[in-house]
Protein backbone atom coordinates (compact mmCIF):
# COMPACT_ATOMS: atom_id res chain seq x y z
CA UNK A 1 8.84 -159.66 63.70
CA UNK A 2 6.12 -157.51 63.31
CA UNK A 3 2.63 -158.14 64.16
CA UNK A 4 -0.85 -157.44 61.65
CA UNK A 5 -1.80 -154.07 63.96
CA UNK A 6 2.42 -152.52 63.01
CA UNK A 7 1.92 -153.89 59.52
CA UNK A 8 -0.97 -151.53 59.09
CA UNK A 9 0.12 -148.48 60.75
CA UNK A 10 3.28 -149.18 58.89
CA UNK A 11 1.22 -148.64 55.42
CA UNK A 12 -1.47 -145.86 57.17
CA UNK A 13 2.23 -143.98 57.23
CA UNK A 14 3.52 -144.51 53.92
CA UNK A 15 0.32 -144.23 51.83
CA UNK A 16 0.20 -140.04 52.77
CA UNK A 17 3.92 -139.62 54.00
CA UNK A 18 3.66 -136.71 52.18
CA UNK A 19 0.59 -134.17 54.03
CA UNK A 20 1.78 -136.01 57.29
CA UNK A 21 4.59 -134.76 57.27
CA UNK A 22 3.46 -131.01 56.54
CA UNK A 23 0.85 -131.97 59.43
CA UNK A 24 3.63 -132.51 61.48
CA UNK A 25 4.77 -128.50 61.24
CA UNK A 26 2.09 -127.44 63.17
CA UNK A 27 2.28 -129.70 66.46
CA UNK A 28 6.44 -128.40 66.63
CA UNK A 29 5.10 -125.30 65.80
CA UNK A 30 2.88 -125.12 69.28
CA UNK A 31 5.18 -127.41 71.09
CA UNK A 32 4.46 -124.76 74.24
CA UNK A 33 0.98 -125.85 74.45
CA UNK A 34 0.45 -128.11 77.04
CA UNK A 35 -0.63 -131.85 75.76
CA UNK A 36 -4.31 -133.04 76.80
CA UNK A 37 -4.00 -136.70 78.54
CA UNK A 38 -7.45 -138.23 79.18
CA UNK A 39 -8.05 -141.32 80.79
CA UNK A 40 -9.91 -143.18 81.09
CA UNK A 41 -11.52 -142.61 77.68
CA UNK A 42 -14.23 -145.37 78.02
CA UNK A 43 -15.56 -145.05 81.24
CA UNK A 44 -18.78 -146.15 82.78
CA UNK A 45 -21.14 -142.99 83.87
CA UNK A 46 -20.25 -143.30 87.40
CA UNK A 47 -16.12 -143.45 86.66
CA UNK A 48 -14.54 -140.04 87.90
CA UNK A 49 -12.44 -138.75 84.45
CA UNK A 50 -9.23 -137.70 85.08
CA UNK A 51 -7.45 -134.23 82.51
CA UNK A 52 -3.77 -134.02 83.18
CA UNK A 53 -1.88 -130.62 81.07
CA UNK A 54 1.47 -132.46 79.96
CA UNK A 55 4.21 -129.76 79.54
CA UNK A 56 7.37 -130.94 77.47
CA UNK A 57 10.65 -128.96 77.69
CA UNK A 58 10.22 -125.24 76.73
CA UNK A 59 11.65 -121.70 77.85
CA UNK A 60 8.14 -120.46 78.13
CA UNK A 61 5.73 -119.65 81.80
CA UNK A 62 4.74 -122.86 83.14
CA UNK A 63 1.16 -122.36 84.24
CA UNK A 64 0.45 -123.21 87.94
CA UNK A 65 -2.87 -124.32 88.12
CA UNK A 66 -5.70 -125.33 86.07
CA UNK A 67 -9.16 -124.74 86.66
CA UNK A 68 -11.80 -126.55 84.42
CA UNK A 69 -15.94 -126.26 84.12
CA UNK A 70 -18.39 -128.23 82.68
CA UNK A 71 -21.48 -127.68 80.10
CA UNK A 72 -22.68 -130.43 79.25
CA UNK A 73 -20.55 -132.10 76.46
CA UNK A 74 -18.36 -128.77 76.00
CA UNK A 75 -15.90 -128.70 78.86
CA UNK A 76 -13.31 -125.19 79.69
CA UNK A 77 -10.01 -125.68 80.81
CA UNK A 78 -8.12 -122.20 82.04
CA UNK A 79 -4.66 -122.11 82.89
CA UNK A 80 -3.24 -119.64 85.60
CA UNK A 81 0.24 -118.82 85.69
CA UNK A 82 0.50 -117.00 88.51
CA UNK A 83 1.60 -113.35 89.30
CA UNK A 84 5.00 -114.46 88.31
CA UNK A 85 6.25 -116.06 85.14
CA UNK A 86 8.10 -119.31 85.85
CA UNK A 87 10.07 -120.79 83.16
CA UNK A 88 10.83 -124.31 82.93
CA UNK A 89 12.70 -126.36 80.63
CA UNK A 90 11.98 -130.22 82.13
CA UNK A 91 8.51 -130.15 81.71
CA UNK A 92 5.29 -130.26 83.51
CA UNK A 93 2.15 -132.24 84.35
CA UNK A 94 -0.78 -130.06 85.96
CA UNK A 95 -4.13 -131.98 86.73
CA UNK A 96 -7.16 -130.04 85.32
CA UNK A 97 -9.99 -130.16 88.26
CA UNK A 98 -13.29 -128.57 88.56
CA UNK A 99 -13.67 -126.54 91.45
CA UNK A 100 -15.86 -129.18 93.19
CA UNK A 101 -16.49 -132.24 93.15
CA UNK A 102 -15.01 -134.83 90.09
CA UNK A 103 -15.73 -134.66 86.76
CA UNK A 104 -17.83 -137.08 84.45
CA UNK A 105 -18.69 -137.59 81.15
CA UNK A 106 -22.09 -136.07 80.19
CA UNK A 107 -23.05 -139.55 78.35
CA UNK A 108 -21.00 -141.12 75.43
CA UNK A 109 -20.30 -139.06 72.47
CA UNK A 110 -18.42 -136.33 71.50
CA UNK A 111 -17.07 -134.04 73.81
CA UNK A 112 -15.71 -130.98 72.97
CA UNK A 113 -12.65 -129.57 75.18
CA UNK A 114 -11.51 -126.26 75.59
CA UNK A 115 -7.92 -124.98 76.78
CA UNK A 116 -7.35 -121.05 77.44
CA UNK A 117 -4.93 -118.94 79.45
CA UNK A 118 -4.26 -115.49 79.75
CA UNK A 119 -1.23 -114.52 78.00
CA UNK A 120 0.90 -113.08 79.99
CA UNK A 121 0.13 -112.66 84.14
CA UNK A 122 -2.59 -110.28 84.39
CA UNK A 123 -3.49 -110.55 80.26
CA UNK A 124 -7.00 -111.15 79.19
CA UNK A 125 -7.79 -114.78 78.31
CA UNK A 126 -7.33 -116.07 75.05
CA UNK A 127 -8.44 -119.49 73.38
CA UNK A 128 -4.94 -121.77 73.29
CA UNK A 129 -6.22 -125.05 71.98
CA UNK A 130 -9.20 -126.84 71.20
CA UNK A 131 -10.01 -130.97 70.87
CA UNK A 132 -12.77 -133.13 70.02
CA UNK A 133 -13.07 -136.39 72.40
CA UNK A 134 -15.68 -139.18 71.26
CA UNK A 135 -16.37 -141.22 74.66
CA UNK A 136 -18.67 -144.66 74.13
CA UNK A 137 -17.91 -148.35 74.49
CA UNK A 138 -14.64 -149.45 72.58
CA UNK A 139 -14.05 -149.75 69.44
CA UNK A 140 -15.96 -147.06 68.76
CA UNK A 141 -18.19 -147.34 65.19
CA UNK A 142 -16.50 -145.88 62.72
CA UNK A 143 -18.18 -143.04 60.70
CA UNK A 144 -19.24 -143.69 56.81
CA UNK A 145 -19.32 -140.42 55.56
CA UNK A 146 -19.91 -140.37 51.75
CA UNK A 147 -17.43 -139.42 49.55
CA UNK A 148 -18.29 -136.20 47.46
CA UNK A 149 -18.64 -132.96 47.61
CA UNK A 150 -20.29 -130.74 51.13
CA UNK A 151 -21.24 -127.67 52.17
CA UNK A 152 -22.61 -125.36 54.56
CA UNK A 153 -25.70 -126.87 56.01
CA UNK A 154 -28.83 -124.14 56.10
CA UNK A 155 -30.49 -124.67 58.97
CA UNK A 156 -27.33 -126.14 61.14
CA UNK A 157 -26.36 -125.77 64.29
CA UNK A 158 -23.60 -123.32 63.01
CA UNK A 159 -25.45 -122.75 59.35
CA UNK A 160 -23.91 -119.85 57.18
CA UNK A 161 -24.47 -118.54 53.13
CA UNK A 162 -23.99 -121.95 51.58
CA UNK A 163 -22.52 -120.54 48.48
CA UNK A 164 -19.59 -119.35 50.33
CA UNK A 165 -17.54 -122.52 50.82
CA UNK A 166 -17.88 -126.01 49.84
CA UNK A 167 -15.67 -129.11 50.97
CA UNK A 168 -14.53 -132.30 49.16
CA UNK A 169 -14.54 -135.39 51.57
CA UNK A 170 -13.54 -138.94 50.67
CA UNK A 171 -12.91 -141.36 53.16
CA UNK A 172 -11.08 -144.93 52.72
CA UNK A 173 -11.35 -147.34 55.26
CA UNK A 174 -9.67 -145.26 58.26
CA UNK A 175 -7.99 -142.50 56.10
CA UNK A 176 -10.16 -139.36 55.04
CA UNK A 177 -8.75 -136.31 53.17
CA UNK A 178 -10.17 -132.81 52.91
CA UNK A 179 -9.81 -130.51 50.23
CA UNK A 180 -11.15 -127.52 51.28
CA UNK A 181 -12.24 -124.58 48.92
CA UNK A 182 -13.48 -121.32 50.07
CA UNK A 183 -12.29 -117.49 50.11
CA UNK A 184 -8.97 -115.48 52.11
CA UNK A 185 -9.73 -112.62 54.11
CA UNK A 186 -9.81 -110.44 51.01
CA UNK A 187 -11.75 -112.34 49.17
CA UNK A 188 -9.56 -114.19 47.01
CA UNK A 189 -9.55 -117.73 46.10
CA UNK A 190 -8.42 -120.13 48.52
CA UNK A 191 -7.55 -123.80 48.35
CA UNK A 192 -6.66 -125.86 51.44
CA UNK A 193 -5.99 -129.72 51.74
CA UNK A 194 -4.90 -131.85 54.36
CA UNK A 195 -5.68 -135.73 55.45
CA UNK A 196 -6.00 -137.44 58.56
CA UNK A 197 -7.31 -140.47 60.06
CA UNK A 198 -11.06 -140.84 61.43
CA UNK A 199 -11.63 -142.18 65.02
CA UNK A 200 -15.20 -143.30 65.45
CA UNK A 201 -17.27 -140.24 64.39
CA UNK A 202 -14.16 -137.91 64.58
CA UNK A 203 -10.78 -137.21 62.66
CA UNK A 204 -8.14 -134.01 63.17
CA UNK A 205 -7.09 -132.82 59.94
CA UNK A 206 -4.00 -130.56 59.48
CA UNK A 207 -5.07 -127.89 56.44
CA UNK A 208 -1.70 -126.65 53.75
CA UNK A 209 -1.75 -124.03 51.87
CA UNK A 210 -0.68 -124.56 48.23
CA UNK A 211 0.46 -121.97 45.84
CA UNK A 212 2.57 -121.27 42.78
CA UNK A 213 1.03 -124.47 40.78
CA UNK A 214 -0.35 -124.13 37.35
CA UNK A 215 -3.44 -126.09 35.52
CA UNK A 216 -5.43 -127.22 34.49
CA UNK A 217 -5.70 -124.32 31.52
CA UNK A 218 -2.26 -124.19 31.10
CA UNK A 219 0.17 -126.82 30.82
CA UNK A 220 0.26 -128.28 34.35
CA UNK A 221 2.97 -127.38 37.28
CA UNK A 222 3.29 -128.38 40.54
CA UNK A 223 2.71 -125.93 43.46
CA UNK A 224 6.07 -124.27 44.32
CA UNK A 225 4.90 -123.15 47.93
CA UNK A 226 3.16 -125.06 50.71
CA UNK A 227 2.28 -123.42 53.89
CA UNK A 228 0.06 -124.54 57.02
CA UNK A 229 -2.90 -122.91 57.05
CA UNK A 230 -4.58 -124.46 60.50
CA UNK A 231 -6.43 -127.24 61.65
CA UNK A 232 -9.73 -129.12 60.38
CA UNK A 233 -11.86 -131.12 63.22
CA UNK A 234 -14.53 -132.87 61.46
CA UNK A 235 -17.60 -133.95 63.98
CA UNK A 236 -20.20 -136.92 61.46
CA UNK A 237 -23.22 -136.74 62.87
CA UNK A 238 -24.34 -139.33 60.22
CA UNK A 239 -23.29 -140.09 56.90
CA UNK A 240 -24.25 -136.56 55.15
CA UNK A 241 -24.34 -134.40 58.13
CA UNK A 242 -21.42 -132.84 60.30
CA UNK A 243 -19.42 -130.32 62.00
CA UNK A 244 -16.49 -128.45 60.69
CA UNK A 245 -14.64 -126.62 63.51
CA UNK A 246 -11.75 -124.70 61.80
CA UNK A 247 -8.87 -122.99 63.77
CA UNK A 248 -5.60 -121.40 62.75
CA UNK A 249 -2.87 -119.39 65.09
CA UNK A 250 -3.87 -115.77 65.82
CA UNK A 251 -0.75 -112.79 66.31
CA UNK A 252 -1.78 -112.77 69.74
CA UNK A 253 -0.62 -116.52 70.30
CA UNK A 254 -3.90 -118.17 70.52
CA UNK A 255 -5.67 -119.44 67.86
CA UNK A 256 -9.24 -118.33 66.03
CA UNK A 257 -12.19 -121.30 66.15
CA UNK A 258 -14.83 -120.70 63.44
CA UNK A 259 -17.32 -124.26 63.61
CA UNK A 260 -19.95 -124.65 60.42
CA UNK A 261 -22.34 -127.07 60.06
CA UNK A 262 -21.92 -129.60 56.71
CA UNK A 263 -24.42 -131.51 54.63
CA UNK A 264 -23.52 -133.38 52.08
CA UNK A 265 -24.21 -131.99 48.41
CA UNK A 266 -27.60 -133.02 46.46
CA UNK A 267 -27.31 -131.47 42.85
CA UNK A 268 -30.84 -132.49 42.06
CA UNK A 269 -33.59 -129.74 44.55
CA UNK A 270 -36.13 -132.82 44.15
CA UNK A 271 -34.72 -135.59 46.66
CA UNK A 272 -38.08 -137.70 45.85
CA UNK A 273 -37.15 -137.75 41.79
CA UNK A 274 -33.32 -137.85 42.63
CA UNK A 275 -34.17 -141.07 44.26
CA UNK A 276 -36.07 -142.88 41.61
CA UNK A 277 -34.65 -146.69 40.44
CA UNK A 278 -33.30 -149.64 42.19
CA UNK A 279 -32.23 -149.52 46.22
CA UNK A 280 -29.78 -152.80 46.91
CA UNK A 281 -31.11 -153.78 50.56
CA UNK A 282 -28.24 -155.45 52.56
CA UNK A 283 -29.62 -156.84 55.99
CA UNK A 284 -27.83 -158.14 58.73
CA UNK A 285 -28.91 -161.60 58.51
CA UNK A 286 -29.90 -162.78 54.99
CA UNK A 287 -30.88 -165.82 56.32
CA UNK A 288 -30.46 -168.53 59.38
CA UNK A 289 -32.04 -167.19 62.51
CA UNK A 290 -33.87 -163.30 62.12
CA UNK A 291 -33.83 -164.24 58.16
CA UNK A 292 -34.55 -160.87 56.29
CA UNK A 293 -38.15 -161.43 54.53
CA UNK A 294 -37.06 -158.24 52.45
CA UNK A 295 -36.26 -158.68 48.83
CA UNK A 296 -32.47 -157.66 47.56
CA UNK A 297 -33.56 -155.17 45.11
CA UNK A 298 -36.53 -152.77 45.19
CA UNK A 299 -37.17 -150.47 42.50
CA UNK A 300 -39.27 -147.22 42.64
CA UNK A 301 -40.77 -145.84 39.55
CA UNK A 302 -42.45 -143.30 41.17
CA UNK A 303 -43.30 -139.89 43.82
CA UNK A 304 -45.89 -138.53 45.73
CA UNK A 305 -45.27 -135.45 48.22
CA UNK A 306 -47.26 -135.55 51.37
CA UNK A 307 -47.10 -132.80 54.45
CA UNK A 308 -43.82 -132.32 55.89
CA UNK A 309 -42.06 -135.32 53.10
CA UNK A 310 -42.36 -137.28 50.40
CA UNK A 311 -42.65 -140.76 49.45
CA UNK A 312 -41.53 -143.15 46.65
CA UNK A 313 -43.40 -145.80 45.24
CA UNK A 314 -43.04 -149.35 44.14
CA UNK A 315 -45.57 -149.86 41.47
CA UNK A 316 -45.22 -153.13 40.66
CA UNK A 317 -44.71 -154.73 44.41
CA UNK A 318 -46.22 -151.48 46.15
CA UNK A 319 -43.47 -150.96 48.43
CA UNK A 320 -43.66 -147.48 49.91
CA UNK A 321 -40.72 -145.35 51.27
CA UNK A 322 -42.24 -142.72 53.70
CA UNK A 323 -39.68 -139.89 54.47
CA UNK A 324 -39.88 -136.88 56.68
CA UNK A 325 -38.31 -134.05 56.26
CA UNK A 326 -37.61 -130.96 58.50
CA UNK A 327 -38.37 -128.32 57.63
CA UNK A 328 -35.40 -126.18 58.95
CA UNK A 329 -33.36 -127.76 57.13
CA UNK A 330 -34.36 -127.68 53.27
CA UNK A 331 -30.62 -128.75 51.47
CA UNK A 332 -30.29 -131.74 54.14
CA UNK A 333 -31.52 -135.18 53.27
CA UNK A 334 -34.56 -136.23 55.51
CA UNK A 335 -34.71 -137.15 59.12
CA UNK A 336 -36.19 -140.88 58.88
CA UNK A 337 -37.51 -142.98 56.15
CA UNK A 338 -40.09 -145.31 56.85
CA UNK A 339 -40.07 -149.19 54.66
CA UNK A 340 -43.74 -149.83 54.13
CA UNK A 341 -45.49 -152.61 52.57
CA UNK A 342 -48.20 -152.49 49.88
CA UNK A 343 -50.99 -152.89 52.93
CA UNK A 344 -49.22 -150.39 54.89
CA UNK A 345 -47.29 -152.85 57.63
CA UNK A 346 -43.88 -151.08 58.67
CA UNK A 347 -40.70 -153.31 57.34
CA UNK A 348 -37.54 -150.95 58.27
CA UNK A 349 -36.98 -147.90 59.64
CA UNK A 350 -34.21 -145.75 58.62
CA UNK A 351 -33.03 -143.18 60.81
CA UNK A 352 -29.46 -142.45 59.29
CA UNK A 353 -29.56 -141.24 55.95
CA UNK A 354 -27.41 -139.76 53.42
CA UNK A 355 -27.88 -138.70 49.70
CA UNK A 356 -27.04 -142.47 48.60
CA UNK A 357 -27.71 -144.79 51.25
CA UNK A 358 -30.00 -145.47 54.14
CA UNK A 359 -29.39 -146.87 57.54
CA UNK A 360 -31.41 -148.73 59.97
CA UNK A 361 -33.27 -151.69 61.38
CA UNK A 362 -35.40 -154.29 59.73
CA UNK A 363 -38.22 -155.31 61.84
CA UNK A 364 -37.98 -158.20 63.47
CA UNK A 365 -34.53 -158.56 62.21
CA UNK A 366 -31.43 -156.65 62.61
CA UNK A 367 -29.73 -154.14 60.89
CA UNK A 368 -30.65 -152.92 57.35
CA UNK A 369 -28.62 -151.08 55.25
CA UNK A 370 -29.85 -149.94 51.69
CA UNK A 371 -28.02 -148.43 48.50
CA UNK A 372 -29.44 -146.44 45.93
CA UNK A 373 -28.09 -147.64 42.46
CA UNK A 374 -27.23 -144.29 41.07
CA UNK A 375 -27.02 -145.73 37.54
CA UNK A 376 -30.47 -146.53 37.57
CA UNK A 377 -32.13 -142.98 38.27
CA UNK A 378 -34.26 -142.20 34.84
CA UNK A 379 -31.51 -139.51 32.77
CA UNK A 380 -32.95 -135.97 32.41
CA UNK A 381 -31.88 -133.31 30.09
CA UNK A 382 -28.06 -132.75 31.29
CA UNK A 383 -27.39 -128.85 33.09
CA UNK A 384 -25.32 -126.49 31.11
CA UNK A 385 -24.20 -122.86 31.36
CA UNK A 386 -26.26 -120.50 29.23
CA UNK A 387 -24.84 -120.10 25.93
CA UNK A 388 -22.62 -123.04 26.16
């Protein structure tokens, strides 16, 4: 008899069979690379964590020791294998240690773990694996990143031309999928896609290559090659905002790690007019104890830009939604938005904000989550190509 939790990763299976099992041709295809086992993964701050290197049955040098270093959240792991290749077929497990003292998370959130060795005895070291680990109190929240189209962030922590590369991200319930479009290393066309599952603010996404398809000009074929093109570690920092960390296998038998910085697409360059109309408000406790005192719709008919922001206004209730921007960051959406009332008195604070929703805390309340009405923005002349 099977039980609610089987039932569902029964149908997480069978709803993308399909890209799961291309994703699977890359974890046979580095089947030498040692497994990461991490435990515990929810630890308090003063609980030592323990990195055990799990081995399965290969003909290749099993490494002898493991030496790892801490920096902050980004944590080193190097494998030696002695001056002596030793090849095993049974397997290994090889504890990862720093060279004093135990290791402990640097807080909850993500961590970012990397594994290198070096080749063969005596090479020079090479990246072998990389891994994003989210640490906090279980269940982790799950991210709500919004479903459209991304790319590179100016201003990021890894920022880049924006016009190089763009991403399409949907996410339902726990599944996302990633269709990734961007250039080769000639600069042709590329087009990867790949699907995975998010867990908390993180989700591992195997990338395929498709090619020999036809459309949407012509009459439509399906792709008559499909190759794996890497791996696709998405990091949500909020709802519009995250990390891309892209690898792929290099000849030498690493792999290559490019990271980028995301934001979530805005088509309109005025945020403050492309968030004009009706907001739903959805609070945490409509009423009983903590009642919200907000109303369920607020509608803003109007702008004003202010030093470092701008701010939309309620004209008929005089609502006021103060938002900051920074400045270092001109095509992401703005750092906090402030709920004011017509004399001024703070109502919510929103620090988690994407192009189509804000969330945050009601004062005096609880949470607060609003949604812009997208139907309700005033229409403007429609953008064409010249000459069209």
């Amino acid at each position: 008899m099977l039980d609610a939790p089987a039932l569902h990763r029964i149908s997480v299976r069978c709803a993308c069979s399909a890209l799961l099992t291309l994703m699977l041709i890359p974890v046979l295809a580095s089947a030498a690379r040692p497994q990461l086992e991490i435990r515990p993964r929810n630890p308090t701050s003063t609980t030592p964590v323990l990195i055990d290197l799990i081995g399965h049955g290969t003909d290749v040098c099993a490494p002898q020791s493991a030496s790892l270093t801490a920096d902050g959240r980004d944590i080193s792991i190097v494998l030696d294998h002695g001056a002596r290749c030793k090849a095993t077929r049974e397997g290994y497990r090889l504890h990862a240690r720093p060279a004093k003292g135990l290791l402990r998370w640097n807080g909850s959130g993500v961590h970012r773990i990397r594994l290198y060795d070096h080749g063969d005895p005596g090479g020079a070291r090479r990246l072998l694996g990389f891994q994003l680990v989210e640490i906090g109190r279980y269940p982790l929240a799950v991210a709500r990143p919004e479903t459209g189209f991304w790319w590179v962030e100016s201003g990021g922590d890894f920022g880049g031309d924006s016009q190089g590369m763009g991403l399409s991200i949907e996410r339902q319930g726990d599944l996302i999928s990633a269709s990734v479009m961007g250039y080769d290393a000639d600069g042709e066309p590329e087009w990867l896609m790949g699907a995975g599952e998010i867990e908390g603010s993180i989700a591992e996404i195997a990338l395929t290559r498709f090619q020999g398809g036809r459309g949407p000009f012509e009459t439509s074929l399906s792709p008559g090659n499909a190759s794996i093109a890497g791996k696709l570690d998405l990091q949500f920092l909020d709802p519009a905002r995250a990390i891309a960390w892209f690898s792929r296998p290099t000849t030498e038998g690493g792999i290559s790690l490019q990271p980028m910085s995301l934001v979530r697409f805005r088509f309109d360059s005025d945020p403050a007019a492309a968030w004009l109309g009706r907001w739903i408000l959805l609070p945490e406790h409509p009423d009983g104890k903590n009642a919200s005192s907000l109303p369920q719709l607020i509608e803003f008919d109007d702008t004003s830009q202010h030093m470092g922001g701008f701010s939309l206004i309620d004209g008929k209730h005089g609502f006021v939604l103060a938002c900051e921007q920074d400045a270092a960051r001109p095509n992401s959406p703005p750092v906090r938005c402030v709920l004011n009332s017509a004399d001024g008195k703070p109502l919510a604070d929103f620090g988690s904000i994407a192009v189509n929703s804000l969330s945050g805390w009601e004062t005096g309340s609880g949470r607060l989550r609003a949604v812009h009405d997208t139907d309700s923005v005033p229409r403007r002349v429609p953008l064409l190509p010249p000459g069209y």
